[in-house]
Protein backbone atom coordinates (compact mmCIF):
# COMPACT_ATOMS: atom_id res chain seq x y z
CA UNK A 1 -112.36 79.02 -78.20
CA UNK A 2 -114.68 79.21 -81.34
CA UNK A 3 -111.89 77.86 -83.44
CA UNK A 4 -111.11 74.17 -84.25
CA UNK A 5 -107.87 73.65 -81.51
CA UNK A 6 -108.03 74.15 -78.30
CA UNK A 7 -105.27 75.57 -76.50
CA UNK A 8 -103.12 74.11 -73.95
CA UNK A 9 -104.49 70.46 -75.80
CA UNK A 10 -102.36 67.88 -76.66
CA UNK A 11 -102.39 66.70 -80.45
CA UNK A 12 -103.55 63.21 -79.20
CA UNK A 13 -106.18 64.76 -76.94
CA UNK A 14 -108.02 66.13 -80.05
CA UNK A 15 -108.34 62.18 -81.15
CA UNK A 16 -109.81 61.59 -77.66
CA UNK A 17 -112.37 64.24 -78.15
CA UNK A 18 -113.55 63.26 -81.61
CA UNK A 19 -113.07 59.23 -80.87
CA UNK A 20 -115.25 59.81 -77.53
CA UNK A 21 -118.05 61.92 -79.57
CA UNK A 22 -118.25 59.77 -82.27
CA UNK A 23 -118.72 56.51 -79.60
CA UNK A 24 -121.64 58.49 -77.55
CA UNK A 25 -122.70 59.27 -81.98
CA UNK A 26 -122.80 55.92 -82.25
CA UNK A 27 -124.42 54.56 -79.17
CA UNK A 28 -127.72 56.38 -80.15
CA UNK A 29 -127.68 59.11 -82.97
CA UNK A 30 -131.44 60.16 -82.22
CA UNK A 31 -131.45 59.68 -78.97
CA UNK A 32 -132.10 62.22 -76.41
CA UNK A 33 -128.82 61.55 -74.63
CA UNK A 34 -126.28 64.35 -72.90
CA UNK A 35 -122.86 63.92 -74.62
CA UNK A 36 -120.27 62.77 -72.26
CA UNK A 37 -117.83 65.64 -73.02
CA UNK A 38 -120.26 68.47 -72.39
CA UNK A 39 -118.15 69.74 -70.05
CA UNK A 40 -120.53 70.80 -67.78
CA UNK A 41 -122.63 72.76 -69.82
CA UNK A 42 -125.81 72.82 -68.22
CA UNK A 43 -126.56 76.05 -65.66
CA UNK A 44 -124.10 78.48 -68.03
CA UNK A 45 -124.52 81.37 -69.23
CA UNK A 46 -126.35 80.67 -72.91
CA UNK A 47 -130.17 80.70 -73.26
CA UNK A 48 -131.37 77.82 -75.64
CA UNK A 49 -132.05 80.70 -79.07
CA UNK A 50 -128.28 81.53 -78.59
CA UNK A 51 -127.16 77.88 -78.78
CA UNK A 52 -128.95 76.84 -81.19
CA UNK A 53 -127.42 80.35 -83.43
CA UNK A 54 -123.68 79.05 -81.78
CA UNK A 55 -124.62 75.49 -84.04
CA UNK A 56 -125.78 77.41 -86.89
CA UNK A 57 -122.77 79.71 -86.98
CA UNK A 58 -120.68 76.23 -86.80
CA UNK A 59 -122.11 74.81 -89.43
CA UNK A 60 -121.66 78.45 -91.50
CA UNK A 61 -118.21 78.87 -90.21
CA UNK A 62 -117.28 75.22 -91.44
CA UNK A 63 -118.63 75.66 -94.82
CA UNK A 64 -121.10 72.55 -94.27
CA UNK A 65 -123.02 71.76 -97.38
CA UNK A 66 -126.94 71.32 -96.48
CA UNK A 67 -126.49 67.94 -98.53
CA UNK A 68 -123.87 66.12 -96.84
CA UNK A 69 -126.12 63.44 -94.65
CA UNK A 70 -126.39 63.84 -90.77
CA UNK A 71 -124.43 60.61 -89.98
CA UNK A 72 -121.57 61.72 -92.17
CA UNK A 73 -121.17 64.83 -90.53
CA UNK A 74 -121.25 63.63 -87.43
CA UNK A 75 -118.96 60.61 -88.15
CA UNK A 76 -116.22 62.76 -89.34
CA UNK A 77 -112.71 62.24 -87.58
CA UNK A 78 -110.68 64.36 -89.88
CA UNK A 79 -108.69 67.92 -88.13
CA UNK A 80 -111.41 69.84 -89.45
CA UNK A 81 -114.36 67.91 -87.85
CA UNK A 82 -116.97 69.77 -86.15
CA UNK A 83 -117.08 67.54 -83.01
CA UNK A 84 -113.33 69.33 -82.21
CA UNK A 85 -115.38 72.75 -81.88
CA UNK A 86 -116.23 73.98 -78.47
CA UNK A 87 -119.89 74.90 -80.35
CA UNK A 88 -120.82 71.52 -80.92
CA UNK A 89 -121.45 70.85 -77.13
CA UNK A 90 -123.45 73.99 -76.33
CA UNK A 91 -126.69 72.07 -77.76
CA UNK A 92 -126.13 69.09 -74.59
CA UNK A 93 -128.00 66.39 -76.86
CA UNK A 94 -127.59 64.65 -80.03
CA UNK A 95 -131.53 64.83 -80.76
CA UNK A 96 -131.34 68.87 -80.25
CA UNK A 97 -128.35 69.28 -82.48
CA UNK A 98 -130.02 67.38 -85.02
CA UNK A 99 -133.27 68.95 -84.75
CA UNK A 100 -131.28 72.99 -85.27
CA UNK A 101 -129.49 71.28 -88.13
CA UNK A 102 -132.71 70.24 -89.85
CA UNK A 103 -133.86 73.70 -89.67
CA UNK A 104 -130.26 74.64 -91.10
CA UNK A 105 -130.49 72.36 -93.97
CA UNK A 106 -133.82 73.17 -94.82
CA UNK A 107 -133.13 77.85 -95.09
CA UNK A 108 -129.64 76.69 -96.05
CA UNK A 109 -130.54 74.42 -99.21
CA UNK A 110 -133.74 76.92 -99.58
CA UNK A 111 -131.33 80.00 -100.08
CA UNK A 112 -128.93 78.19 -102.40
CA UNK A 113 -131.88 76.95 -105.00
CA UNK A 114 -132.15 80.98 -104.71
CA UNK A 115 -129.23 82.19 -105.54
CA UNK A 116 -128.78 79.11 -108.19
CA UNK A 117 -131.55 80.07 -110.00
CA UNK A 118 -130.14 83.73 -110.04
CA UNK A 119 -127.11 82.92 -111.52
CA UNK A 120 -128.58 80.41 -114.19
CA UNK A 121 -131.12 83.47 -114.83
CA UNK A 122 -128.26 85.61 -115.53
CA UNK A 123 -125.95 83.31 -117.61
CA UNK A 124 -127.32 81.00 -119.59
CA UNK A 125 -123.46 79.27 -119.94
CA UNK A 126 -124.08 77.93 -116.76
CA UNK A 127 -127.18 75.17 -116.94
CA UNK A 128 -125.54 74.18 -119.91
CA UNK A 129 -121.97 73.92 -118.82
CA UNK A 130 -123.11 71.48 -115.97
CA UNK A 131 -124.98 69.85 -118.27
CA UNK A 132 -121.86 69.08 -120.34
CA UNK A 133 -120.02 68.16 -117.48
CA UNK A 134 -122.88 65.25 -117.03
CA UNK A 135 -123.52 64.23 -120.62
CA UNK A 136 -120.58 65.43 -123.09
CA UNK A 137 -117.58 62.82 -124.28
CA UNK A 138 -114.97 62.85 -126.85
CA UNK A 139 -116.24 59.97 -128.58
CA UNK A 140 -119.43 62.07 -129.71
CA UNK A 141 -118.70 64.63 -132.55
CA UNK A 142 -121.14 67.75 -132.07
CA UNK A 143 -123.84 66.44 -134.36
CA UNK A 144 -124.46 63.31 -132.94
CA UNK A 145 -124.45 65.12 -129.48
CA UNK A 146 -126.60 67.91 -130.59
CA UNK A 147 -128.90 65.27 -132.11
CA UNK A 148 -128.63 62.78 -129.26
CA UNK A 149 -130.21 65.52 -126.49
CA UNK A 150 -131.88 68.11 -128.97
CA UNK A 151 -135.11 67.50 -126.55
CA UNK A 152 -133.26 68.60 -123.23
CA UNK A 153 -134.89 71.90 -122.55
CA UNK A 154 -131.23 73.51 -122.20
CA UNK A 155 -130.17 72.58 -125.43
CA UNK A 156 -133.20 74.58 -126.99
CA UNK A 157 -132.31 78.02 -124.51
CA UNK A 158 -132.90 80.87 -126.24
CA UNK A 159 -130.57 82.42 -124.26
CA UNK A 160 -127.97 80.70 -125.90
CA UNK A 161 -126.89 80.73 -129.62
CA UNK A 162 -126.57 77.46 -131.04
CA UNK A 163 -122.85 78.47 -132.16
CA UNK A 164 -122.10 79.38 -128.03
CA UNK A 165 -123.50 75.76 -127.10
CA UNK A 166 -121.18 74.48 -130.10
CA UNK A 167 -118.09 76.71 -129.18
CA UNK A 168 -118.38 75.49 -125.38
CA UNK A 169 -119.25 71.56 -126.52
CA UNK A 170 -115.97 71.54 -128.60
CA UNK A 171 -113.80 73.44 -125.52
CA UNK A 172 -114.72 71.03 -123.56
CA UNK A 173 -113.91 68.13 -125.25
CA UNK A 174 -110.58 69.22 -126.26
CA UNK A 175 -110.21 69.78 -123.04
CA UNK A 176 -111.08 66.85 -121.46
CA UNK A 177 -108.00 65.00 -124.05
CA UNK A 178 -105.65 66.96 -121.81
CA UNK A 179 -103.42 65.79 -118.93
CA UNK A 180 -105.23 65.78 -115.90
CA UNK A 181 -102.26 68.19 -114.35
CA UNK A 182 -102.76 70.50 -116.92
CA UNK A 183 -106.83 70.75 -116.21
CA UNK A 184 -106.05 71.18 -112.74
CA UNK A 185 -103.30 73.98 -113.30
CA UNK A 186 -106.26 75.66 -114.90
CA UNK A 187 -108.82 75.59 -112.58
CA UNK A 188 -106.96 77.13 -110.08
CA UNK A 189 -106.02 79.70 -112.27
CA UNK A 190 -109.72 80.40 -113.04
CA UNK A 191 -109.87 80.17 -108.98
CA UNK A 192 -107.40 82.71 -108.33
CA UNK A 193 -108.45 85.16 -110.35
CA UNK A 194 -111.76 85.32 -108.97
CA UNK A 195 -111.93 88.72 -106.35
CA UNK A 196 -111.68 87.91 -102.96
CA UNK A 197 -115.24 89.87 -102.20
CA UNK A 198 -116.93 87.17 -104.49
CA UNK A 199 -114.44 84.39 -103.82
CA UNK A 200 -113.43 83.85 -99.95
CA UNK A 201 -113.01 81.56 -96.98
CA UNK A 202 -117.12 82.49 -96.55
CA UNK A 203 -117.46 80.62 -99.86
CA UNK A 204 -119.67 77.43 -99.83
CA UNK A 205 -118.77 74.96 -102.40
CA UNK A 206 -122.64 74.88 -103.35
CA UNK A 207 -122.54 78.41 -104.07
CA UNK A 208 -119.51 79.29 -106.20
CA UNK A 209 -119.72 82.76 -108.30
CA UNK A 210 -120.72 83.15 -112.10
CA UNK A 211 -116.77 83.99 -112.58
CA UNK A 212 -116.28 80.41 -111.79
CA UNK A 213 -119.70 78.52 -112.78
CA UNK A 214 -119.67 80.07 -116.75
CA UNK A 215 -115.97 78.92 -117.64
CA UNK A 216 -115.46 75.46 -119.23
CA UNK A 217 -112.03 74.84 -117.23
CA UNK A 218 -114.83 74.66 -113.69
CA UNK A 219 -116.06 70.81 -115.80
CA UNK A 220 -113.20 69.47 -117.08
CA UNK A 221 -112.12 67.85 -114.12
CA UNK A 222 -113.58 64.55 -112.24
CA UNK A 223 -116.35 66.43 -110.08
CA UNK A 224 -115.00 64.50 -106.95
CA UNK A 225 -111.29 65.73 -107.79
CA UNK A 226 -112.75 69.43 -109.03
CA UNK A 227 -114.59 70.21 -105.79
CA UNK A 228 -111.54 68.86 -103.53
CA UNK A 229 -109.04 71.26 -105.44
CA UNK A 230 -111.83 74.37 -105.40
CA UNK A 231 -112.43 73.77 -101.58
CA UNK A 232 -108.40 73.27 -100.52
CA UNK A 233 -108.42 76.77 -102.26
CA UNK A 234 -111.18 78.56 -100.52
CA UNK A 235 -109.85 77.41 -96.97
CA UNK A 236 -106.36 78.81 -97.85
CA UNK A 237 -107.89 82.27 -98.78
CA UNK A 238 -108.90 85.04 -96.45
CA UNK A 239 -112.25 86.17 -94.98
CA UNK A 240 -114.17 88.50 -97.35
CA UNK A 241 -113.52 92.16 -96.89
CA UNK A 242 -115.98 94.21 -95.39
CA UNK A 243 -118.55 95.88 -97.98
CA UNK A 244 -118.62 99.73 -97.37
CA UNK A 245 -121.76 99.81 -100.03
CA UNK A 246 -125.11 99.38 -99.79
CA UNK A 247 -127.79 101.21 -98.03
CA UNK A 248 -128.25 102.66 -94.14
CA UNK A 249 -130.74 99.63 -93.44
CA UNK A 250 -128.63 97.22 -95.25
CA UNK A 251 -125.14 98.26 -93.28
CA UNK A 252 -127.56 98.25 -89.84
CA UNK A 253 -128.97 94.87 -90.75
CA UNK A 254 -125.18 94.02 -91.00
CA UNK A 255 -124.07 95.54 -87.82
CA UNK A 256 -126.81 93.97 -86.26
CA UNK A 257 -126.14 90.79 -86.88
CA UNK A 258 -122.34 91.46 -85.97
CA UNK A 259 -123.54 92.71 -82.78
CA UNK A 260 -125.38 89.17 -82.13
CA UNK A 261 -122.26 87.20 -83.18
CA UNK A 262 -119.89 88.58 -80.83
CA UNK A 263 -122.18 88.31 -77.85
CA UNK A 264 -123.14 84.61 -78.35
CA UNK A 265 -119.32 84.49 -78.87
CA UNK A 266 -118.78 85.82 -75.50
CA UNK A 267 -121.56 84.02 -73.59
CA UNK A 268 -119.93 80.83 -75.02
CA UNK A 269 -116.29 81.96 -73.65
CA UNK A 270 -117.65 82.62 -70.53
CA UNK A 271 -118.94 79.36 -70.29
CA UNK A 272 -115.88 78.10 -71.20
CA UNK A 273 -114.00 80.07 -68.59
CA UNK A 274 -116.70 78.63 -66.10
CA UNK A 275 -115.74 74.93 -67.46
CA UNK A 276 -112.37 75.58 -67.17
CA UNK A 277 -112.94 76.96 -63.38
CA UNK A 278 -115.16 73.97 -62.69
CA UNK A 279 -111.98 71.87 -64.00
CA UNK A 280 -109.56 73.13 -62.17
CA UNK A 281 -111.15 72.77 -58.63
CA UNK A 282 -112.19 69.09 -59.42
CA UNK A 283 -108.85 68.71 -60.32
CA UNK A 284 -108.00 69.74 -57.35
CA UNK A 285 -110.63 67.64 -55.38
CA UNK A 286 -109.74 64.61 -57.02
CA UNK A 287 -105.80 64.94 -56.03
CA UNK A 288 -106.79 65.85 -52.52
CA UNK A 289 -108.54 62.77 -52.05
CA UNK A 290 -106.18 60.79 -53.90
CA UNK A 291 -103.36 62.22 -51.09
CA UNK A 292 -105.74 61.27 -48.01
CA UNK A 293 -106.03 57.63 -49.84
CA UNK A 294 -102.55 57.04 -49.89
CA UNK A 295 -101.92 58.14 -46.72
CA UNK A 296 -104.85 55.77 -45.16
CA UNK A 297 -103.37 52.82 -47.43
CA UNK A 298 -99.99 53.67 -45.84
CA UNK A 299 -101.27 53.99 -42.34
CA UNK A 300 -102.96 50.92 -42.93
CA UNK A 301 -99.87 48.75 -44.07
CA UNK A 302 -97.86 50.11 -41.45
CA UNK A 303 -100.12 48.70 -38.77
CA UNK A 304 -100.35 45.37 -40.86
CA UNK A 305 -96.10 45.59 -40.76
CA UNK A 306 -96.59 45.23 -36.91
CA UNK A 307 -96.27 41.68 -35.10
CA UNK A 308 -98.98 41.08 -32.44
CA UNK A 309 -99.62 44.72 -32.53
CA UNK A 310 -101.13 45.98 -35.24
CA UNK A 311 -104.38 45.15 -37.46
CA UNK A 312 -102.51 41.88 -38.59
CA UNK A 313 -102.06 40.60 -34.62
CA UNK A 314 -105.69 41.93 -34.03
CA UNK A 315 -106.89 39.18 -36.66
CA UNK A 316 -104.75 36.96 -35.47
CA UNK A 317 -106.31 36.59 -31.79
């Protein structure tokens, strides 16, 4: 199971699981400790480069942002939490799983200033629209604005007419006069019109497209309330479609990686199928023995039942 339920699991089990994680969490984040509800993990089927790729493809798969803090990812108890994920046990230690996430955080964050810079590069409407989401109000007219942070370097972009940085500055505050409903309505029209190939459930909130970045409707909300609608919407749409472009070494690179996915996927259901073997026959074990001790209690009582006879008389003399 790679998902977030596990089948066969009662609702109040998943509690269990995450209220049991976070105690052994809590008990000692950085220390070198085996989780209590490993399951078993140790002598299956997944070399230690293939775990620590399972916890990577977690954290992708949950659309973790590198800059949420280790203790409040870890402290989560929501439905979503990544504790309730069979992945999060196939590193056995809190100080291991932390370690792979550093390394995570560190290419993830990396890759994002990347691709942030990219998209500033290309539209200039985007440094300055976040900008304005930080520093514009209604009760500044555009003068006294303009004149207030002429020496930010984005209000001197060439890249921008002064008339664009106007236009936006006076959108936005306009905006920002209208019912909070209404400014909501419109992001997620500005969301749903976004194509699924650069708008999907792959989608990290730290990495939305230009076609959402470079429109004034993306900063007219609270940024709190604006990321909660834009994320409810990416984990209601569907997984990106497959590209059928780019070149033979790009679409190999691609397979490859594919290839690497679904065989950590299978080591780790194979483990699980062990885990669930292992269960079963402890299970098993456990009511056996619990049948011989009620039938030694029972044998036990029946000779204490016995006057001058049994265990009771033997005492007695």
């Amino acid at each position: 199971m790679l998902g977030l339920e596990q089948p066969g699991l009662h609702p109040k089990a998943h509690v269990v699981v995450v209220l049991n994680r976070l105690a052994v969490q809590k008990l000692g984040k950085n220390q070198d400790w085996p989780d209590d509800n490993d399951n078993g993990a140790h002598g299956l089927p997944i070399s230690p480069e293939e775990a620590a790729d399972l916890f990577r493809d977690l954290l992708d798969d949950h659309n973790i942002s590198p800059f949420t803090p280790w203790d409040k990812l870890i402290s989560d108890d929501s439905a979503t939490s990544i504790l309730l994920d069979d992945r999060y046990t196939v590193l056995s230690t809190t100080r291991s799983r932390r370690e792979v996430w550093a390394i995570w955080v560190r290419d993830k964050a990396g890759q994002l200033k990347v691709e942030r810079a990219k998209n500033e590069k290309q539209d200039p409407r985007i440094p300055y629209l976040a900008f304005l989401q930080e520093k514009a109000t209604p009760k500044l007219y555009w003068p006294e604005f303009k004149r207030k942070f002429k020496k930010d370097a984005v209000m001197s972009d060439r890249k921008l007419a002064d008339k664009d940085r106007e236009k936006l500055y006076r959108e936005h505050v306009n905006r920002l006069k209208l019912p909070e409903s209404a400014r909501k309505g419109d992001l997620i029209t500005l969301l749903k019109g976004v194509p699924l190939r650069d708008l999907n459930r792959g989608t990290n909130i730290d990495s939305l497209p230009q076609q959402v970045l470079s429109h004034v409707p993306f900063i007219s909300l609270r940024v709190s309330t604006r990321d909660q609608l834009t994320v409810q919407h990416i984990a209601a749409l569907p997984p990106a479609p497959r590209a059928d472009d780019g070149s033979d070494e790009h679409r190999a690179e691609q397979e490859r990686k594919r290839a690497d996915r679904r065989r950590r996927e299978e080591a780790l259901a194979e483990r699980q199928r062990k885990v669930d073997q292992e269960g079963r026959l402890q299970e098993k074990a456990e009511r056996f023995a619990r049948r011989e001790l009620r039938e030694g209690e029972a044998e036990l009582e029946g000779a204490m039942a016995v006057p001058g006879k049994g265990a009771r008389g033997m005492v007695g003399k």
